[in-house]
Protein backbone atom coordinates (compact mmCIF):
# COMPACT_ATOMS: atom_id res chain seq x y z
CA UNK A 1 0.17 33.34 16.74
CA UNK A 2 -2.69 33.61 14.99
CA UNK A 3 -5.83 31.08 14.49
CA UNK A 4 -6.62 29.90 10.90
CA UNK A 5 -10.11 28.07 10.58
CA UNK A 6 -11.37 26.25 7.47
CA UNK A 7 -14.43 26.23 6.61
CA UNK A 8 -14.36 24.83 3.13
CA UNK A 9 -12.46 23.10 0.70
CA UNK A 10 -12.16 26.51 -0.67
CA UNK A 11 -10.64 28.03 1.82
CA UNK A 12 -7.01 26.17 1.61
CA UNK A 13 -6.21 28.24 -1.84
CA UNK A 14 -7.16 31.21 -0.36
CA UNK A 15 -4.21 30.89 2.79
CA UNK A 16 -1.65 33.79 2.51
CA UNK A 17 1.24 31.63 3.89
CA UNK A 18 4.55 30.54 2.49
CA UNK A 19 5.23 27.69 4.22
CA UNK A 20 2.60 25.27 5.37
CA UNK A 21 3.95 23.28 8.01
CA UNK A 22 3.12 19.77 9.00
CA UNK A 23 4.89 18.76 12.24
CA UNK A 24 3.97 15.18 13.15
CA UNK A 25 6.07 12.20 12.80
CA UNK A 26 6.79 10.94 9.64
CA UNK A 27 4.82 7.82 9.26
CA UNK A 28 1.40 10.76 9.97
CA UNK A 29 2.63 12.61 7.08
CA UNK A 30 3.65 9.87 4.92
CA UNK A 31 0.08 8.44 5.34
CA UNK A 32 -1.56 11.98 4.01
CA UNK A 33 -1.19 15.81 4.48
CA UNK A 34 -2.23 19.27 3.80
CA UNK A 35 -1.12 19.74 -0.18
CA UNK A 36 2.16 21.51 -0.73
CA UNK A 37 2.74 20.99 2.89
CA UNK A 38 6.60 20.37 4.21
CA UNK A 39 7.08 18.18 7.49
CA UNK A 40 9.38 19.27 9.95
CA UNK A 41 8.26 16.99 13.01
CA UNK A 42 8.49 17.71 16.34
CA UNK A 43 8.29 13.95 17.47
CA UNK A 44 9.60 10.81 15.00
CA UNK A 45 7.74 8.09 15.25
CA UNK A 46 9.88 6.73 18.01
CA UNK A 47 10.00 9.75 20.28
CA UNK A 48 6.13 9.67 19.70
CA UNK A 49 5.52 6.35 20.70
CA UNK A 50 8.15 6.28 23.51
CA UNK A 51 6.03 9.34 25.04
CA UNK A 52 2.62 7.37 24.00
CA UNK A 53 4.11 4.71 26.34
CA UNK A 54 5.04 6.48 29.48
CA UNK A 55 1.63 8.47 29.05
CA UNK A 56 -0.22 5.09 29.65
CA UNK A 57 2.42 3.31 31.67
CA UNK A 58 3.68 5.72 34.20
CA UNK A 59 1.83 9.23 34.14
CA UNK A 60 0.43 12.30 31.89
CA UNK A 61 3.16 14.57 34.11
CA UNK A 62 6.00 12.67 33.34
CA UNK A 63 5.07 11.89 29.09
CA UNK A 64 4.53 15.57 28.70
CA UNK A 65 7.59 16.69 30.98
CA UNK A 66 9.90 14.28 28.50
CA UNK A 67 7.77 15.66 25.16
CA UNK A 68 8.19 18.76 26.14
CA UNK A 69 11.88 18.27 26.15
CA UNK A 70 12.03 16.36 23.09
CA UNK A 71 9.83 18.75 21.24
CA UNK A 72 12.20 21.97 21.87
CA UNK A 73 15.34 19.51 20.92
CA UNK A 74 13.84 19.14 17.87
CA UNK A 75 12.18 22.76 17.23
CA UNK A 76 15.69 24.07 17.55
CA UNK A 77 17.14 21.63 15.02
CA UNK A 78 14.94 23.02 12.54
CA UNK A 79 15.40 26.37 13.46
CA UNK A 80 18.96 25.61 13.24
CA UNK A 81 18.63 23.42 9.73
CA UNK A 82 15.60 23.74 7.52
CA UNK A 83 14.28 27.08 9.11
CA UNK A 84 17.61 28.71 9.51
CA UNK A 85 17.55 30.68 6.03
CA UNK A 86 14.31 32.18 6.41
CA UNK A 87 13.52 36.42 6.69
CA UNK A 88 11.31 38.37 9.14
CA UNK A 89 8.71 38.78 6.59
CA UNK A 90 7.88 34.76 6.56
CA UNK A 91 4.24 33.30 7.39
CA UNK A 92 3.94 29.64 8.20
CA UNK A 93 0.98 28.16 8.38
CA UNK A 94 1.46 25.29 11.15
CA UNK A 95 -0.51 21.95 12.15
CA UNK A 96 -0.48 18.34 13.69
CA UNK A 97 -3.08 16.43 14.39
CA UNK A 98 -5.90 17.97 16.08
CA UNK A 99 -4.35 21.64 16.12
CA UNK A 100 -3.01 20.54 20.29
CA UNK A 101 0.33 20.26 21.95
CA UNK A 102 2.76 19.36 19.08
CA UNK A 103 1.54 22.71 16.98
CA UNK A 104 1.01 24.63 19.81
CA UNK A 105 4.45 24.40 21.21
CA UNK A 106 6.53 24.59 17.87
CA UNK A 107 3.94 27.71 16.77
CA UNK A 108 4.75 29.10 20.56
CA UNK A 109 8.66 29.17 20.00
CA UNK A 110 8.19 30.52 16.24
CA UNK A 111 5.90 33.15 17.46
CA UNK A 112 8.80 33.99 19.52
CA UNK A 113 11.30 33.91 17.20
CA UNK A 114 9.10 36.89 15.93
CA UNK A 115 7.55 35.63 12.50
CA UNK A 116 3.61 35.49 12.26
CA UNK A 117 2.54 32.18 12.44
CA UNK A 118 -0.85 30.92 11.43
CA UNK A 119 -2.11 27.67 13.60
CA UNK A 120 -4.90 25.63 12.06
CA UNK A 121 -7.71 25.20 14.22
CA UNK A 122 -8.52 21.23 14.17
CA UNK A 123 -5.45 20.68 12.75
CA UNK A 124 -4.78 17.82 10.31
CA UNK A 125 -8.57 16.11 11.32
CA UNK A 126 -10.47 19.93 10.40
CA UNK A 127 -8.83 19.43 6.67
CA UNK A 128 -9.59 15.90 6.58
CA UNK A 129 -13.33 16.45 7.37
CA UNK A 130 -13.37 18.72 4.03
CA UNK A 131 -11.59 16.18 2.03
CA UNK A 132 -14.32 13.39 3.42
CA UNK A 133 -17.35 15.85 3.02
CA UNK A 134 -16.21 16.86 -0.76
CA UNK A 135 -15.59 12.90 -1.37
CA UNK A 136 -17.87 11.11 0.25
CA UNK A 137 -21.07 13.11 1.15
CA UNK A 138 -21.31 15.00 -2.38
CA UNK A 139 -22.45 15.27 -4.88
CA UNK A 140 -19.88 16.46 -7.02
CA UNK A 141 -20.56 19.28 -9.79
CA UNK A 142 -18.54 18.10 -12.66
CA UNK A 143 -19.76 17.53 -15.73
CA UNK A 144 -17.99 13.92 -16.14
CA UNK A 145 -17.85 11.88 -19.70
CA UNK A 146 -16.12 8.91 -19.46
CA UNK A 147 -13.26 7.71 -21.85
CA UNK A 148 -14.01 4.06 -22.46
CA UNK A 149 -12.31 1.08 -24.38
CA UNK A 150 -10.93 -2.33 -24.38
CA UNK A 151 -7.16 -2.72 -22.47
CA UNK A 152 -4.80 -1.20 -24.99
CA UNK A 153 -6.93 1.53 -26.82
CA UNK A 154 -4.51 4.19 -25.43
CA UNK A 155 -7.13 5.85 -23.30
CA UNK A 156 -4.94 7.79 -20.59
CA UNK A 157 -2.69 8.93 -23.63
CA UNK A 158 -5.90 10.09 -25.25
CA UNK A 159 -6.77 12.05 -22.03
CA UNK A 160 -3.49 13.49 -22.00
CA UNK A 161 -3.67 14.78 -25.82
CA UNK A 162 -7.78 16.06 -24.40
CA UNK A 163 -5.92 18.31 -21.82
CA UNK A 164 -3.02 19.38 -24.94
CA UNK A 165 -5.74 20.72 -27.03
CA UNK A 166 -7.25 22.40 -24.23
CA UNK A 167 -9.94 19.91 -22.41
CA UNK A 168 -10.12 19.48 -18.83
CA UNK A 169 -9.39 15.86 -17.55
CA UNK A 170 -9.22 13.78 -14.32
CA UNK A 171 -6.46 11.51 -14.35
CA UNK A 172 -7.49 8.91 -11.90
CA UNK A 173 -4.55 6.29 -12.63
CA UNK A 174 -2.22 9.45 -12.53
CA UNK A 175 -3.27 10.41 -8.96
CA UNK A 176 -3.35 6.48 -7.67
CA UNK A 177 0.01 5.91 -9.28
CA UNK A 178 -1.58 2.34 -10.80
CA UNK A 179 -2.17 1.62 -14.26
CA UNK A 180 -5.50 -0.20 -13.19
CA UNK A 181 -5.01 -3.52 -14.27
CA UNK A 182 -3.03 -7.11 -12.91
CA UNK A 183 0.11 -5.38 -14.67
CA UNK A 184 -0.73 -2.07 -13.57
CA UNK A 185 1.74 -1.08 -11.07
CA UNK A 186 4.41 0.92 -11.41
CA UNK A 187 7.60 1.53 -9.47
CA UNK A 188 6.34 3.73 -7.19
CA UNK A 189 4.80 2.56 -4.94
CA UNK A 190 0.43 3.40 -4.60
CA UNK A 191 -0.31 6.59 -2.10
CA UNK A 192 -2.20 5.09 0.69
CA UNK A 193 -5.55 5.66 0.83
CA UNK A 194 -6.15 8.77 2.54
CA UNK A 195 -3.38 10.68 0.33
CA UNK A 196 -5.24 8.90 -2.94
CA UNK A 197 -8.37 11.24 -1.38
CA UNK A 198 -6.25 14.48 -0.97
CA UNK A 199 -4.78 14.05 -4.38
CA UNK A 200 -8.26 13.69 -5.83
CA UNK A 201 -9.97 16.38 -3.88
CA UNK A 202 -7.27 19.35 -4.73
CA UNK A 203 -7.67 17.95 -8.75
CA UNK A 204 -11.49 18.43 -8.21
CA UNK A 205 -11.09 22.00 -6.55
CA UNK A 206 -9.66 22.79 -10.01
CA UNK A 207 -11.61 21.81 -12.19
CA UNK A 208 -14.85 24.16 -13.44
CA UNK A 209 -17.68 22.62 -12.80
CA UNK A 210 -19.11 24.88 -15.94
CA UNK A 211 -16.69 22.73 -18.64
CA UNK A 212 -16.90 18.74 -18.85
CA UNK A 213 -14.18 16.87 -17.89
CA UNK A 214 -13.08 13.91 -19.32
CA UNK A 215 -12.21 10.91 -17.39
CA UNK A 216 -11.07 7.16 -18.16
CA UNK A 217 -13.90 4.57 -17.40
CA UNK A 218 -12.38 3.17 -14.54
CA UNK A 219 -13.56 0.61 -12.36
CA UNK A 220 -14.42 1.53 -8.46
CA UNK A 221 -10.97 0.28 -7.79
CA UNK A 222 -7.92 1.06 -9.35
CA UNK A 223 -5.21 -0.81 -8.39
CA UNK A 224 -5.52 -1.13 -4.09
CA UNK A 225 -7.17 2.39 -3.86
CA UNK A 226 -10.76 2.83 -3.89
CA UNK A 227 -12.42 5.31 -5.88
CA UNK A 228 -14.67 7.64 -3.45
CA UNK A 229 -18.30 7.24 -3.31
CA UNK A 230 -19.14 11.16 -4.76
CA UNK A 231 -16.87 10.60 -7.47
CA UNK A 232 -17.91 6.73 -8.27
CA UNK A 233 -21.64 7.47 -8.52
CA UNK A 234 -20.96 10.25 -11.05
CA UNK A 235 -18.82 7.82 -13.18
CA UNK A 236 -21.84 5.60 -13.33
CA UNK A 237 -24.04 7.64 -14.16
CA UNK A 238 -21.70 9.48 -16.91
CA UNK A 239 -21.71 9.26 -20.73
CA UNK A 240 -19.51 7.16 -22.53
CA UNK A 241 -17.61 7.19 -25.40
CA UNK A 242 -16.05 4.50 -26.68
CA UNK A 243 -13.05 3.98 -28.11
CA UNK A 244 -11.96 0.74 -29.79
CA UNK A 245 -8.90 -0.06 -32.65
CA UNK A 246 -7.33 -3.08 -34.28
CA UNK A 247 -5.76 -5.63 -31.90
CA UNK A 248 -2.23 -5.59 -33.51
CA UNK A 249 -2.55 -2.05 -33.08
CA UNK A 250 -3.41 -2.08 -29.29
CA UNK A 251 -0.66 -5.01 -28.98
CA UNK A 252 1.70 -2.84 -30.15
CA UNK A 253 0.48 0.03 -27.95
CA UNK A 254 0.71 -1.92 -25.12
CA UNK A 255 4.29 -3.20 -25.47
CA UNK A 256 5.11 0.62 -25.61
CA UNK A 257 2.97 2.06 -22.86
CA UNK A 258 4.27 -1.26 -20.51
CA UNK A 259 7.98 -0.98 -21.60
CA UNK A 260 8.84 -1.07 -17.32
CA UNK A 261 7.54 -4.35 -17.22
CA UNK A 262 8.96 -6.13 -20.61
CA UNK A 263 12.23 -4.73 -18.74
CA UNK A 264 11.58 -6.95 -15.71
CA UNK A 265 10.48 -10.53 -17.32
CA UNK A 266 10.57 -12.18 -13.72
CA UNK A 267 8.68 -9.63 -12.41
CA UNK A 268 6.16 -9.55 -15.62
CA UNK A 269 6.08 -13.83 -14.54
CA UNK A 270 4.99 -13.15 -11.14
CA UNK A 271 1.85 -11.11 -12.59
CA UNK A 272 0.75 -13.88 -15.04
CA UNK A 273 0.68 -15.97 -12.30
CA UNK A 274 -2.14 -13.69 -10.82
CA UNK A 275 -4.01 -14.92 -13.66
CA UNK A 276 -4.37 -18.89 -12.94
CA UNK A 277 -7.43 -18.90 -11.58
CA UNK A 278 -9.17 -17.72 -14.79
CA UNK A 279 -7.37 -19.70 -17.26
CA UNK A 280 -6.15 -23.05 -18.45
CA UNK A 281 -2.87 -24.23 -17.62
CA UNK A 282 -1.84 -24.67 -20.95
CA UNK A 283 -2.54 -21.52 -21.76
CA UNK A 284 -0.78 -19.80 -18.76
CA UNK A 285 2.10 -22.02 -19.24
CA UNK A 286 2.19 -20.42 -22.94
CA UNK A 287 1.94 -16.51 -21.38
CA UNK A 288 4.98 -17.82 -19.37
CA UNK A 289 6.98 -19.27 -22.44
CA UNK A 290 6.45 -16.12 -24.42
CA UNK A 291 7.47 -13.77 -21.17
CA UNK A 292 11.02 -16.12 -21.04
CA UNK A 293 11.32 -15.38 -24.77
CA UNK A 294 10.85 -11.90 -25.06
CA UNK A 295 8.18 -12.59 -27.26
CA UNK A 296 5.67 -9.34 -26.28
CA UNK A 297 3.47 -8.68 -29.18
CA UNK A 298 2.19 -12.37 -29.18
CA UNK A 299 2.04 -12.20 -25.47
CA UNK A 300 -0.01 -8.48 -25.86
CA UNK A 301 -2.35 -10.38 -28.24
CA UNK A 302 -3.00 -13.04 -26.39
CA UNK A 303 -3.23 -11.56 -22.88
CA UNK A 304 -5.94 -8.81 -24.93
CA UNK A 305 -7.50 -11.38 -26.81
CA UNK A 306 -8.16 -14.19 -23.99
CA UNK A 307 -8.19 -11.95 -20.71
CA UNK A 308 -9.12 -8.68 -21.19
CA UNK A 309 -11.46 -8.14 -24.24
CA UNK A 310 -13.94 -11.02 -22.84
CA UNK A 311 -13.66 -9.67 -19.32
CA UNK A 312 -14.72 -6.48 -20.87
CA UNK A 313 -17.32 -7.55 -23.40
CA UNK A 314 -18.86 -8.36 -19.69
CA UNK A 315 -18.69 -4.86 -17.93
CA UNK A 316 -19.87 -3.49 -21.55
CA UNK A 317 -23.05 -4.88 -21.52
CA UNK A 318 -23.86 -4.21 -18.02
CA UNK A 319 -22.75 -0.63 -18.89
CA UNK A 320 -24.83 2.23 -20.48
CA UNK A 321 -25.05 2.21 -24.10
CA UNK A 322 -21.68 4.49 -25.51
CA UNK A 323 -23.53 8.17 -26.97
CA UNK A 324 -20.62 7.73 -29.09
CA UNK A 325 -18.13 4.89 -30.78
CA UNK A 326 -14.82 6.32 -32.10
CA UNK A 327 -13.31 3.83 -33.95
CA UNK A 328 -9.37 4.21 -34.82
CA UNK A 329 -7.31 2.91 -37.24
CA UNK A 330 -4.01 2.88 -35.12
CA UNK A 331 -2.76 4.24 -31.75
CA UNK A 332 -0.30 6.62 -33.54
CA UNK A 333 0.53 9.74 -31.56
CA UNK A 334 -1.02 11.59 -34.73
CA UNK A 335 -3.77 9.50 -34.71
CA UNK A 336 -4.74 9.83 -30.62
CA UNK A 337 -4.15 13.55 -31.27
CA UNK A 338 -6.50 13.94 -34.15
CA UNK A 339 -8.96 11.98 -31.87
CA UNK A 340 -8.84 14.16 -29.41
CA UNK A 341 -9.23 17.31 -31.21
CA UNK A 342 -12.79 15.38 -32.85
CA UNK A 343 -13.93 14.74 -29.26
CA UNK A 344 -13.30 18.49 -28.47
CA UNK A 345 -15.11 20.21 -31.65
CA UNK A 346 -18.15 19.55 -30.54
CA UNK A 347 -18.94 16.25 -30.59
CA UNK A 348 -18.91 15.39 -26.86
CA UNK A 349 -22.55 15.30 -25.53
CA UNK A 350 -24.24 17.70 -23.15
């Protein structure tokens, strides 16, 4: 086997594998990972805690004796299943949690097997220390501006037709899989935490620090994932440009861009009861009646109109004044485009 250290972020594009390998239990690798990595564990989660148990219970000798077993039982399973297809010429790349016992032993019997098999040194904790260091100590080197706007002024489609005509954007609400508002959730369910990080920190590797890249005005949390402290002090300290459009325009936006939801008008219920505490009762009691109804351009007017655009005028005026307003006519895909390709001809600020 041979030892693979990282050193920096860097470092994980530069890996001459083909497989990397992540082989602890499930729940571990749900919770975040090495990108591109497969999992192929060598203990589930109940193997691992039944061994977790006899460790403290009865003795070190006897967990490891009963790991050890477990750990070839399911080594040859993949070697048998997943791993059964691959050539002599293979590299993994292979790793658990701190680059111990779990690696070592399923690296051990591939090393055997006769493939050359890279172990990571620190394992899963050596590649979360970059992720933390990029993230949280900083700073980061982008050149940020921020995309900003009242709810409904099609700002992540803007971003999207940025990165068409050839800008480089950040797609924060892409990577937390939340729309970042009350009705912002999708139907997959949010990354945790951790995996929110890793998602963020391989979209920053990529980026050149040389070119600005545009990103939505987000707040520090979007949906139940936090944005990093690097990353959040650069937003703050970003320009803004502003985009704003008529309100039957953005109603009519939103009831496009939040088609999932009008599908769903329980589920659309549920939200506007997240909004109580801020309003009247008459006036959630009318959100309701035009949700049973089907009723979603007057409920996108109101909702924009009552909730959102005051909540907003708010974070405005504690915000930087925009370097530039771009006001648009209509939320047209021709329109958004033809926005985009302003913002890119020279217009966005240094």
């Amino acid at each position: 086997m041979i030892p693979c250290t990282l050193s920096t972020y860097s470092d994980l594009t530069d890996l001459a594998v083909d497989t990397i390998i992540d082989v602890r239990a499930p729940s571990e690798f749900a919770e975040d990972h090495l990108p591109g990595a497969i999992n192929l564990p060598v203990l589930d989660d109940a193997e691992r805690a039944k061994v977790g148990t006899i460790y403290k219970q009865d003795s070190p000798f006897s967990a490891r004796k009963i790991g050890g077993a477990l750990v070839a039982q399911n080594t040859a399973a993949h070697l048998q299943g997943p791993l059964a297809g691959k050539g002599g010429d293979w590299q993994p790349l292979v790793y658990c949690w701190r680059g111990g016992q779990r690696s070592g032993a399923f690296t051990t019997i591939l090393d055997q097997v006769g493939w050359r098999v890279r172990l990571l040194s620190g394992g899963y904790r050596s590649y979360r220390s970059l992720v933390s260091k990029m993230l949280y100590d900083g700073p980061l080197p982008h050149q940020l501006i921020l995309v900003s706007g009242g709810t409904g002024t099609a700002k992540t489609r803007l971003l999207q037709h940025l990165e068409t005509a050839g800008g480089q954007i950040l797609d924060l609400e892409a990577l937390a899989g939340h729309r970042g508002s009350i009705f912002g959730a999708t139907a997959s369910e949010q990354p945790k935490q951790k995996m929110f990080e890793s998602r963020l920190a391989a979209a920053c590797a990529q980026l050149d620090p040389n070119k600005v890249t545009w990103v939505e005005a987000e707040s520090s949390k979007i949906g139940d994932r936090v944005v990093p402290p690097a990353l959040w002090s650069r937003m703050c300290t970003a320009p803004r440009i502003e985009i704003s459009a008529p309100l039957p325009a953005r109603a009519d936006f939103l009831c496009r861009a939040y088609e999932d939801l009008t599908d769903d008008p329980a589920q659309f219920g549920a939200q506007i009861e997240q909004l109580r505490p801020y309003h009247p009762v008459e006036l959630i009691g009318q959100w309701h009646d035009l949700a049973k109804t089907g009723d979603w351009q007057t409920l996108a007017t109101g909702l924009v109109r009552d909730h959102y655009d005051p909540r907003y005028a708010k974070s405005a005026a504690r915000s930087a004044t925009p370097v530039r307003r771009l006001e648009l006519p209509d939320l047209s895909e021709t329109t958004l485009q033809q926005a985009a390709q302003t913002l890119l001809s020279g217009a966005a600020p240094a």
